[in-house]
C-alpha atoms as a PDB file:
ATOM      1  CA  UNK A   1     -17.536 -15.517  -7.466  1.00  0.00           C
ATOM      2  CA  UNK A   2     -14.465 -14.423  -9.854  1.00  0.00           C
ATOM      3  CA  UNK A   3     -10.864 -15.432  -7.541  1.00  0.00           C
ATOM      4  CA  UNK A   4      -8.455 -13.491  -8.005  1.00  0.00           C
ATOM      5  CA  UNK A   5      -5.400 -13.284  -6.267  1.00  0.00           C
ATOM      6  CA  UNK A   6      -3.681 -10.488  -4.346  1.00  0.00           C
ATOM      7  CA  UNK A   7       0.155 -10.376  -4.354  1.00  0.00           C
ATOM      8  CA  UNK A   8       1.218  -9.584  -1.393  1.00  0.00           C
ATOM      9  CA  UNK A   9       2.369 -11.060   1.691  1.00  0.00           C
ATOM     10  CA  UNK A  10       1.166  -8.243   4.441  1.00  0.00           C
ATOM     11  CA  UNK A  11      -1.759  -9.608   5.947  1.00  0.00           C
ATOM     12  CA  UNK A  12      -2.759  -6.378   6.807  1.00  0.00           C
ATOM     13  CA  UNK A  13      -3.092  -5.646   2.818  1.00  0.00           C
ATOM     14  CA  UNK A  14      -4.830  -8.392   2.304  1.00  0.00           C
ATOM     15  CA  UNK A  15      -7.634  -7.887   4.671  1.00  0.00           C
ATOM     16  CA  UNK A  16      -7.943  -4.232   3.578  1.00  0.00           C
ATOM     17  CA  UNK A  17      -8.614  -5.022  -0.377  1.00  0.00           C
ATOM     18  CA  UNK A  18     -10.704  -8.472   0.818  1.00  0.00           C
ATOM     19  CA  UNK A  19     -12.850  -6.018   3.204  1.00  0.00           C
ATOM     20  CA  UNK A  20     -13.298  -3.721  -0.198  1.00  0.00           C
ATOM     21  CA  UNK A  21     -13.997  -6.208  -2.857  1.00  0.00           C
ATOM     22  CA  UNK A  22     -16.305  -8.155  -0.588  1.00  0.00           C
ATOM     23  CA  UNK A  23     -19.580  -6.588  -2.308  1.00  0.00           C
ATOM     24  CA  UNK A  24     -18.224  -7.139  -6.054  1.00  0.00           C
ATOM     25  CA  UNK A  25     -18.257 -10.490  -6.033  1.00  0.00           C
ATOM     26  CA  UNK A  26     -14.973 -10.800  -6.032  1.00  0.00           C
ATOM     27  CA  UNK A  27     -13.086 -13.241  -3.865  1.00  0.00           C
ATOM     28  CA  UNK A  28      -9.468 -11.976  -2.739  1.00  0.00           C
ATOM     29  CA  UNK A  29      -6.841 -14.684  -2.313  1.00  0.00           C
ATOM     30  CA  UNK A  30      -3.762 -14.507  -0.558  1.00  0.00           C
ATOM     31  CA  UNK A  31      -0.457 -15.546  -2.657  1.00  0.00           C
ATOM     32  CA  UNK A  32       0.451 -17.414   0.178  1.00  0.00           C
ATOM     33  CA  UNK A  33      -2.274 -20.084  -0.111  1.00  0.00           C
ATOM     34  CA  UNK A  34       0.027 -20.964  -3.366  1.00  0.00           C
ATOM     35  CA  UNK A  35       2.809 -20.654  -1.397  1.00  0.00           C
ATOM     36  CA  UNK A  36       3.909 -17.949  -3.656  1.00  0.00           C
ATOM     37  CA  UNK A  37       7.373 -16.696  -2.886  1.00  0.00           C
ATOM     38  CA  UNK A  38       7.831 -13.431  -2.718  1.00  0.00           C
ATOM     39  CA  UNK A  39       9.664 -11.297  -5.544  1.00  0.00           C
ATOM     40  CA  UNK A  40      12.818  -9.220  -5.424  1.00  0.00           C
ATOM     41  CA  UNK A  41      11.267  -5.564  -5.715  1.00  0.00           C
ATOM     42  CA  UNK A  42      14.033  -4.386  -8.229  1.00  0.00           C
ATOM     43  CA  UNK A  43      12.181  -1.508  -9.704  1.00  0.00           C
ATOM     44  CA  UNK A  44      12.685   2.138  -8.799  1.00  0.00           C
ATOM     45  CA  UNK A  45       8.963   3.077  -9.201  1.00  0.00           C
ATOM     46  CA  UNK A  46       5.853   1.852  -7.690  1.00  0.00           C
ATOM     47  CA  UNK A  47       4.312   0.706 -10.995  1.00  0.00           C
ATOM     48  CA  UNK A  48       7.672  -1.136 -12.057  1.00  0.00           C
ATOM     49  CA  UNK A  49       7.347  -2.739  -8.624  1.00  0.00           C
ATOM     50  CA  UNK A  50       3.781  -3.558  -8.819  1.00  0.00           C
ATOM     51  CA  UNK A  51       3.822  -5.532 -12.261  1.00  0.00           C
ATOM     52  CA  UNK A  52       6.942  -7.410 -11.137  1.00  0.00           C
ATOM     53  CA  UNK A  53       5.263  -8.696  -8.138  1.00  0.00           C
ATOM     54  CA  UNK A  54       1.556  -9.069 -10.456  1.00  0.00           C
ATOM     55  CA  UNK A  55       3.543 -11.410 -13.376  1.00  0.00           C
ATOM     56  CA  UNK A  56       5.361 -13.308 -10.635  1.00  0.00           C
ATOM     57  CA  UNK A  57       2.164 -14.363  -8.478  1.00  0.00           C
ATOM     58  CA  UNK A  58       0.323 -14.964 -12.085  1.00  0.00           C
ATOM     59  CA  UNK A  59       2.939 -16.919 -13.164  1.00  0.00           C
ATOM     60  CA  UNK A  60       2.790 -19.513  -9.993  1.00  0.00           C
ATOM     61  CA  UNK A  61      -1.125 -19.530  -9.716  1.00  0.00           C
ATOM     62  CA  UNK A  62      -2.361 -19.305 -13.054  1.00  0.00           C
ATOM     63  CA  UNK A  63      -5.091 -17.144 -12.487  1.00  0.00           C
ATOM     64  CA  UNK A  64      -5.645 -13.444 -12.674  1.00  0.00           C
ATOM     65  CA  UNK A  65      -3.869 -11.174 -10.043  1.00  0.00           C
ATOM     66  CA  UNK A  66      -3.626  -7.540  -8.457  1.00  0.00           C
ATOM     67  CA  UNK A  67      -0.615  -6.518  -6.826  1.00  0.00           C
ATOM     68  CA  UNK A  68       0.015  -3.499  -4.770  1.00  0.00           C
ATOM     69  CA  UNK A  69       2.917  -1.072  -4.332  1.00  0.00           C
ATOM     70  CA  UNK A  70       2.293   1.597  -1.964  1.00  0.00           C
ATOM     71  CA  UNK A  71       4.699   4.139  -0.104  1.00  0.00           C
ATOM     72  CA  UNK A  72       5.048   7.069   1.598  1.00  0.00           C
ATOM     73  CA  UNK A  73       6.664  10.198   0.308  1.00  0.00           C
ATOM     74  CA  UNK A  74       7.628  12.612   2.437  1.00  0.00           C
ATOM     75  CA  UNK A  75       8.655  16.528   1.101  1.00  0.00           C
ATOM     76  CA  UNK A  76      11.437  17.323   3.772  1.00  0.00           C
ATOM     77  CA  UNK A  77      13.204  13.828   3.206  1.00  0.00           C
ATOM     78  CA  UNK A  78      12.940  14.646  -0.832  1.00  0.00           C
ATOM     79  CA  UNK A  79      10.587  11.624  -1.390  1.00  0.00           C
ATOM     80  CA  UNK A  80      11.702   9.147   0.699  1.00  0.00           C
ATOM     81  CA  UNK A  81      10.938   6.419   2.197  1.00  0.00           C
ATOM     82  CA  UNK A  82       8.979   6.276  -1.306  1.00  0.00           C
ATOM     83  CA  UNK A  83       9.561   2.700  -2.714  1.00  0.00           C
ATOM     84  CA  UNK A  84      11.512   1.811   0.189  1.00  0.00           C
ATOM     85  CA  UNK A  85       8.786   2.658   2.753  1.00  0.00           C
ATOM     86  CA  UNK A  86       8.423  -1.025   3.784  1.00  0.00           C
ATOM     87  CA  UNK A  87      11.940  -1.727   4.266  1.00  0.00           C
ATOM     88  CA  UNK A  88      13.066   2.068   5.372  1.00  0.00           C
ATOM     89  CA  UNK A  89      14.763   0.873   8.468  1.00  0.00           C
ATOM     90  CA  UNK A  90      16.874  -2.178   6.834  1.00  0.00           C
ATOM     91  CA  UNK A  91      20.100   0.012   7.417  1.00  0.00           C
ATOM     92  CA  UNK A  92      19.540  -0.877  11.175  1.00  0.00           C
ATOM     93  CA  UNK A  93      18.051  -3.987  10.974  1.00  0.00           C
ATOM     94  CA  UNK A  94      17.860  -6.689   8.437  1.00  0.00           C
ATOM     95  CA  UNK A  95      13.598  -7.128   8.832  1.00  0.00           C
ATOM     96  CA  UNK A  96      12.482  -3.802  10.502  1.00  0.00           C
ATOM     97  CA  UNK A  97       9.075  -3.810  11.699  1.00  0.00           C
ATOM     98  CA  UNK A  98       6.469  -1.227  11.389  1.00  0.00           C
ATOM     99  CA  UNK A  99       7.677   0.089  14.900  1.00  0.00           C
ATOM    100  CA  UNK A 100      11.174   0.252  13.128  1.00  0.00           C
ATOM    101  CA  UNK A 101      10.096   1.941   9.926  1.00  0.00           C
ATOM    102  CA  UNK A 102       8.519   4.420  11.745  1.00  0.00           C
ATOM    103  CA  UNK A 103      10.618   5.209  14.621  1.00  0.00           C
ATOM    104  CA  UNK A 104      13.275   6.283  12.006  1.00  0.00           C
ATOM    105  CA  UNK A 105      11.232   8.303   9.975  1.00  0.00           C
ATOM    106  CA  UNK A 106       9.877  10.404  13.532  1.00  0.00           C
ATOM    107  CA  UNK A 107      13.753  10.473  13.821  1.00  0.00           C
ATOM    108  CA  UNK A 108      14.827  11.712  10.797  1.00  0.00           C
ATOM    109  CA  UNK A 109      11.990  15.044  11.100  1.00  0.00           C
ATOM    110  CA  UNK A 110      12.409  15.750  14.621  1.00  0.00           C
ATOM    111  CA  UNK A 111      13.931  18.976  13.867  1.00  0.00           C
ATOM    112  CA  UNK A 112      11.995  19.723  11.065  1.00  0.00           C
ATOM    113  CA  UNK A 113       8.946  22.384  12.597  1.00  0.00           C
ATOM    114  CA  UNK A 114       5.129  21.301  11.384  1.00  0.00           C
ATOM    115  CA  UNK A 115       4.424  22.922   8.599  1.00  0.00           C
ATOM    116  CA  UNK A 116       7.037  21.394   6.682  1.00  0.00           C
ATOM    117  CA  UNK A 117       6.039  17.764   7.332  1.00  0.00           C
ATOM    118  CA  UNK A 118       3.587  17.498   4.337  1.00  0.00           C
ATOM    119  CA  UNK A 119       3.108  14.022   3.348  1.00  0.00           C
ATOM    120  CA  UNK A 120       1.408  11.263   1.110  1.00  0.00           C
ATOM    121  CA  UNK A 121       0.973   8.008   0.472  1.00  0.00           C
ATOM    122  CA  UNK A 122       0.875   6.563  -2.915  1.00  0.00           C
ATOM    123  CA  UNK A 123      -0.935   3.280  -4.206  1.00  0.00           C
ATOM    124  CA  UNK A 124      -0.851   1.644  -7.076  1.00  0.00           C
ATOM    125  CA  UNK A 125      -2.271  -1.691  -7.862  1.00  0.00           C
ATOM    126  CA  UNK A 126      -1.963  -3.400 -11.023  1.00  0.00           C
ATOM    127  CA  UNK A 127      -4.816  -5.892 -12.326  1.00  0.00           C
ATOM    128  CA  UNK A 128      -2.990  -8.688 -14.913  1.00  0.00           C
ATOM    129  CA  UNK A 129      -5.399 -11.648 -16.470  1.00  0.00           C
ATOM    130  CA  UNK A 130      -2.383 -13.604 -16.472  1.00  0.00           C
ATOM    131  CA  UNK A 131       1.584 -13.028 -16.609  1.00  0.00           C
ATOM    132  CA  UNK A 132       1.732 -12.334 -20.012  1.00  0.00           C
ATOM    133  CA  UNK A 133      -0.880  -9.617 -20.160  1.00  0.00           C
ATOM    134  CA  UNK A 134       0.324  -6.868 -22.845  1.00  0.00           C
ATOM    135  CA  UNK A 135      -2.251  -4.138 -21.268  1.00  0.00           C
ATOM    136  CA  UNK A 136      -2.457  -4.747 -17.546  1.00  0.00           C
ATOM    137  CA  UNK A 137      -4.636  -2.229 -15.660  1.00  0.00           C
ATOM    138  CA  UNK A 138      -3.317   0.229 -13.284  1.00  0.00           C
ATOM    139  CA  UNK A 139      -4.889   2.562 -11.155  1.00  0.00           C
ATOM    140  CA  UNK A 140      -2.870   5.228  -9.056  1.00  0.00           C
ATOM    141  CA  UNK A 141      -4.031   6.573  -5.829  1.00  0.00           C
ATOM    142  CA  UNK A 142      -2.714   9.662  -3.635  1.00  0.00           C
ATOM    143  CA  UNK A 143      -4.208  10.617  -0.064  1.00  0.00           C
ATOM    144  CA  UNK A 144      -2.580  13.580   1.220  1.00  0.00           C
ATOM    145  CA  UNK A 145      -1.423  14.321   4.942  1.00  0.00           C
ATOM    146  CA  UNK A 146       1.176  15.419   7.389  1.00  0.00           C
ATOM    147  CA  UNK A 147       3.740  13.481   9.681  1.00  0.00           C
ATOM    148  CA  UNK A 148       2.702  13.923  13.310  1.00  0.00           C
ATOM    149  CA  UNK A 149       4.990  14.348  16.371  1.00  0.00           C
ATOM    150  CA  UNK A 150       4.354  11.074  18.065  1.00  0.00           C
ATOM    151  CA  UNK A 151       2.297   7.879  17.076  1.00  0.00           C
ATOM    152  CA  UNK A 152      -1.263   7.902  17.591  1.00  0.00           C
ATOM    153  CA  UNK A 153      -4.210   4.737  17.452  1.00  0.00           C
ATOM    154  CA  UNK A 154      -4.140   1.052  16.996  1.00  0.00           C
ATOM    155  CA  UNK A 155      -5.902   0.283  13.662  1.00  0.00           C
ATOM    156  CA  UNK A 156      -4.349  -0.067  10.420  1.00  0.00           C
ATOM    157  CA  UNK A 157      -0.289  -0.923   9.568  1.00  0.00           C
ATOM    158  CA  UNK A 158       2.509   0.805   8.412  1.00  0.00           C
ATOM    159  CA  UNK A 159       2.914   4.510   9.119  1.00  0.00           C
ATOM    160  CA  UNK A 160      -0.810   4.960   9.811  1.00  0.00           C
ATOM    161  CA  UNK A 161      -0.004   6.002  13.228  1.00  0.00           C
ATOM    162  CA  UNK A 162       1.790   8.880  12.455  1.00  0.00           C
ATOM    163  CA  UNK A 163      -0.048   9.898   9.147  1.00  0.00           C
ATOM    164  CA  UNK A 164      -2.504  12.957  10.614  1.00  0.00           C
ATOM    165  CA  UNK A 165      -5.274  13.811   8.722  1.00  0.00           C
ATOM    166  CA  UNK A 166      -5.610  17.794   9.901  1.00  0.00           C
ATOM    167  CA  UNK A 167      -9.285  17.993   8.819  1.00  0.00           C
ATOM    168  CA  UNK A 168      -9.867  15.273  11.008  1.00  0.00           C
ATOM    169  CA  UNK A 169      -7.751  16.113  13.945  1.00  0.00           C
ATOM    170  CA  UNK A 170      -6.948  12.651  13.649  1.00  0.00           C
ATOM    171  CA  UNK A 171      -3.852  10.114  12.222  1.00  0.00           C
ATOM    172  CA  UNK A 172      -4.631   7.302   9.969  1.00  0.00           C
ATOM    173  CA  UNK A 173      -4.280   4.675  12.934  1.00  0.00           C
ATOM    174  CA  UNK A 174      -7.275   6.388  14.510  1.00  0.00           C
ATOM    175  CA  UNK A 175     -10.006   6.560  11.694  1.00  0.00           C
ATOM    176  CA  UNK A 176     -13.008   3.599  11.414  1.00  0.00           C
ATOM    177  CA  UNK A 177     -12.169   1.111   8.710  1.00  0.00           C
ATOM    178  CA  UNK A 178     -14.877   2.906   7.177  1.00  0.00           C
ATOM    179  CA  UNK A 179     -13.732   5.601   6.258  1.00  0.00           C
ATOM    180  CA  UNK A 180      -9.858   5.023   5.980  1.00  0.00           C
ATOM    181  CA  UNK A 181     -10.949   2.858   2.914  1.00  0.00           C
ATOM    182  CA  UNK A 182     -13.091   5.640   1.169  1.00  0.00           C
ATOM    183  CA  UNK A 183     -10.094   8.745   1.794  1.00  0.00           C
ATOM    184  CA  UNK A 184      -7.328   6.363   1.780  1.00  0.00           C
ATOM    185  CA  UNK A 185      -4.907   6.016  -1.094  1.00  0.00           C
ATOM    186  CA  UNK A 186      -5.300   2.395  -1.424  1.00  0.00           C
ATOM    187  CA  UNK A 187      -9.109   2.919  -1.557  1.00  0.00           C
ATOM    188  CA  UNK A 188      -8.896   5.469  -3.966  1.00  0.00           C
ATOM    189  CA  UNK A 189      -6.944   3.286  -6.457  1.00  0.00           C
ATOM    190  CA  UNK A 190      -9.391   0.351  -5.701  1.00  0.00           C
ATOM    191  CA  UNK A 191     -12.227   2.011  -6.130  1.00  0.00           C
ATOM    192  CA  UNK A 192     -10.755   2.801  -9.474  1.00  0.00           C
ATOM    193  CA  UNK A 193      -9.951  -0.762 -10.380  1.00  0.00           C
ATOM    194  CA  UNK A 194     -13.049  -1.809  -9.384  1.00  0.00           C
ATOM    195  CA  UNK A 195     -14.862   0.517 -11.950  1.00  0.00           C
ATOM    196  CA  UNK A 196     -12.937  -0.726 -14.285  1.00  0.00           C
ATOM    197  CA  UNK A 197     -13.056  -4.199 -13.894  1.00  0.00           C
ATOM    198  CA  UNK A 198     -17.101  -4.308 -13.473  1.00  0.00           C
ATOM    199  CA  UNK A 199     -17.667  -2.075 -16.405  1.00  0.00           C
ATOM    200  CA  UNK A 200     -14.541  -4.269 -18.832  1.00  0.00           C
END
């Protein structure tokens, strides 16, 4: 089984791209059991952000990595928290939590009616065979939604408890793991990846 590992320090990451490579023969390692240190996310795009943090874990392990940069954009806040998403609420605390992130998002639209609170997440993960790859892969993935009212469910991380899927009747916190990872963003850009690295 090919070991490759996955730059990121969110746990909850980790066990959603483990959970989908698990049939591919492809074993997903943590950058923490290389005690990795995590990398200043200095760029102002996902992709920027996602090779920075791909070179760095390469560069530490030695071995071939994927690194994810994800976000939520949301149209009545122009974009944001985009490539901030995970540290949104640092103006009022130094390490805001989910609860934090998303309390101050809920915040920001509560005047803003319904059908203005289109939303998506973004994903993109880069694949590099080591830190000096000249043509790393990178696969981009989009799942569209809404911002709901109040938070709703207990599964997932992040802002799936107030992403609602309309279709569904139902916010990302609420769906089976199932089926978050074939509609979700992250799955969408895996599933990509994946083609690509079993057919390379």
């Amino acid at each position: 089984m090919s070991k490759i590992v996955l730059a990121t320090g969110n746990q909850g990451k980790v066990k959603e791209l483990a959970s989908l490579l698990a049939t591919h023969q492809l074993e997903i390692v943590p950058q923490s059991d290389f005690n990795v240190p995590d990398v200043a996310e200095t760029g102002t795009t996902f992709v920027e952000n996602a090779i920075i943090k791909a070179r760095h874990a390469a560069k530490i392990t030695g071995l071939p990595t994927i690194a994810d940069d994800s976000g939520l954009e949301v149209d009545a806040l122009n974009g944001a928290p985009g490539v901030y998403s995970a540290r949104y609420a640092s103006d009022i605390t130094e390490n805001p939590s989910d609860d934090d992130n998303t309390n101050k998002l809920l915040n920001a639209l509560k005047d803003t009616p319904d059908e203005q609170r289109s939303a998506r997440f973004h994903c993109v993960l880069v694949y590099m065979q080591h830190e000096n790859d000249p043509t790393p892969i990178i696969c981009h993935g989009v799942w569209q939604g809404s911002i709901s009212r109040t938070k709703q469910g207990d599964q997932g991380f992040g802002y799936d408890p107030i992403f609602w899927q309309s279709d569904l009747q139902l916010s990302s916190a609420q769906l089976p793991r199932e089926l978050k990872n074939k509609l979700s963003h992250r799955g969408q850009a895996l599933a990509k990846l994946v083609k690509k690295l079993t057919t390379a």
